[in-house]
C-alpha atoms as a PDB file:
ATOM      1  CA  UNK A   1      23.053  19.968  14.588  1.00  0.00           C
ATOM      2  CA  UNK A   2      20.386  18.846  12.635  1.00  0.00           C
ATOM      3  CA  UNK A   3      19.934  14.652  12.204  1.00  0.00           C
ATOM      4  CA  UNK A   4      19.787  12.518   9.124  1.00  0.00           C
ATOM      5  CA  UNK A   5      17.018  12.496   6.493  1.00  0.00           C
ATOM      6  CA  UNK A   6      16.807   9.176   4.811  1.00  0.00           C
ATOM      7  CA  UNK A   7      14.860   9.120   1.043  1.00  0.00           C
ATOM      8  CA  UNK A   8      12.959   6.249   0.002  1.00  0.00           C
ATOM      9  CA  UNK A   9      13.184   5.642  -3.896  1.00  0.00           C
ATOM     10  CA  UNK A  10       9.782   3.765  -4.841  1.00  0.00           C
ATOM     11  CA  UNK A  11       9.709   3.376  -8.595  1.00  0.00           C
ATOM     12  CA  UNK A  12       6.059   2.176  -9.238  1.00  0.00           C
ATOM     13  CA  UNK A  13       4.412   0.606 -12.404  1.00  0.00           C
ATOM     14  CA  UNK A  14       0.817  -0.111 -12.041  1.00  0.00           C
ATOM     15  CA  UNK A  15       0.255  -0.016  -8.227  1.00  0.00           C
ATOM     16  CA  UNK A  16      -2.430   1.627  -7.409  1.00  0.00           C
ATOM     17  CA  UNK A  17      -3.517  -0.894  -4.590  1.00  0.00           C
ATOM     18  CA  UNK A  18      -0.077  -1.569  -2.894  1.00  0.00           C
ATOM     19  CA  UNK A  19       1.126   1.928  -3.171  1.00  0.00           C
ATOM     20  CA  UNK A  20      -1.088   3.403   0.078  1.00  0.00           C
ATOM     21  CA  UNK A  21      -0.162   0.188   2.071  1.00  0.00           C
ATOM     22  CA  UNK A  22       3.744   0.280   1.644  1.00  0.00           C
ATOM     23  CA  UNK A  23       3.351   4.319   1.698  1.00  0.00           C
ATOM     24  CA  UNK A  24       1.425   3.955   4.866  1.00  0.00           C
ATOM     25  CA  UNK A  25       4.131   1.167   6.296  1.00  0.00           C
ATOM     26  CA  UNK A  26       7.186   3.148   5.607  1.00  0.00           C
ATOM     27  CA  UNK A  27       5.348   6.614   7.377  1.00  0.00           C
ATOM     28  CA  UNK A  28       4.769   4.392  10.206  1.00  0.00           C
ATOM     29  CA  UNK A  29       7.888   2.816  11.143  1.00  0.00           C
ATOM     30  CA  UNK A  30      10.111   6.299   9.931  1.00  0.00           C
ATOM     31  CA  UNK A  31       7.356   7.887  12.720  1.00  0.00           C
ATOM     32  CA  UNK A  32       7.489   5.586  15.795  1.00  0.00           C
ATOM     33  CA  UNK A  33      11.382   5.790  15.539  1.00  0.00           C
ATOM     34  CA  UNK A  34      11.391   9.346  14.964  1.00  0.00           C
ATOM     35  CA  UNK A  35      13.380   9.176  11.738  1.00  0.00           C
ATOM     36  CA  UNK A  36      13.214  12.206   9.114  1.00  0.00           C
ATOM     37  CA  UNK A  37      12.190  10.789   5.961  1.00  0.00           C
ATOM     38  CA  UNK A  38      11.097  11.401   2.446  1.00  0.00           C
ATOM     39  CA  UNK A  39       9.092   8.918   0.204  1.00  0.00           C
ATOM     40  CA  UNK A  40       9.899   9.736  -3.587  1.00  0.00           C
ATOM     41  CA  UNK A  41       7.714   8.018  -5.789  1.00  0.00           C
ATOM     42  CA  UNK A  42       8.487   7.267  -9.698  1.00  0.00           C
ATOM     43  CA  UNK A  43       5.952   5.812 -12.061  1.00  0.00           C
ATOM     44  CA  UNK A  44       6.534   5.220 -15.541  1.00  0.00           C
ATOM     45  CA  UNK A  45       3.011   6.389 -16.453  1.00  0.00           C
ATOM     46  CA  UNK A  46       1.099   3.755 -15.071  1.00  0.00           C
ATOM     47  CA  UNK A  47      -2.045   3.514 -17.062  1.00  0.00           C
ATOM     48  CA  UNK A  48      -4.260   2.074 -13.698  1.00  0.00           C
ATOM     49  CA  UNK A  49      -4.177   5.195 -11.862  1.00  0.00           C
ATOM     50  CA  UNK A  50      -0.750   5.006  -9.789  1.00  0.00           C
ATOM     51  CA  UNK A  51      -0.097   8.545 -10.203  1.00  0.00           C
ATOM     52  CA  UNK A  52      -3.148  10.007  -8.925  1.00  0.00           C
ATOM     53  CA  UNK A  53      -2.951   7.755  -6.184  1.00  0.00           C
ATOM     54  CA  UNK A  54       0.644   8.912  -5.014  1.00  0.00           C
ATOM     55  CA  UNK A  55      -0.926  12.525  -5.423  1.00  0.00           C
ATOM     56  CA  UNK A  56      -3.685  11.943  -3.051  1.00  0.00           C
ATOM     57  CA  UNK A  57      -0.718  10.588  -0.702  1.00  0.00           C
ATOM     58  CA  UNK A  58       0.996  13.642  -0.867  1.00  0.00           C
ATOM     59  CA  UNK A  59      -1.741  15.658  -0.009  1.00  0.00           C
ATOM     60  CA  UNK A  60      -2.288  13.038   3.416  1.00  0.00           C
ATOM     61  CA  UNK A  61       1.234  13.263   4.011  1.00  0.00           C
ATOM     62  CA  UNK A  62       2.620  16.620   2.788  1.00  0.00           C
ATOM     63  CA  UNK A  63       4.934  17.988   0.181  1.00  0.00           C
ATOM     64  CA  UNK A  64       7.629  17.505   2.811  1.00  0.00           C
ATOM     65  CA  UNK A  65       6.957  13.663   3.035  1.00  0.00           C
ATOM     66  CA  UNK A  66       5.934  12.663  -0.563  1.00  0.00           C
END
């Protein structure tokens, strides 16, 4: 029987800077406690950059994860 899988909704305007850090929290925690997880980012078109940012997350993390 396969466990849970928890998604994380992270609508994002303009952060570039705190998106890796809370990205990089949430990975952390869901992986020490062995918790499936996904991390699904929304940005309205930030103009600084966000959503190149959460692409370069995706490739650290995978598809799977981001």
């Amino acid at each position: 029987m396969e466990g849970n899988k928890y998604s994380v909704l992270l609508p994002t305007y303009n952060e570039r800077d705190n998106l890796p850090i809370i990205v990089t929290m949430l990975a952390k925690t869901f992986d020490e406690n062995k918790i499936d997880y996904e991390i699904i980012i929304i940005d309205d078109n930030s103009p600084d950059g966000t959503l190149e940012v959460a692409k370069r997350l995706q490739q650290i993390y995978g598809e799977k994860r981001i």
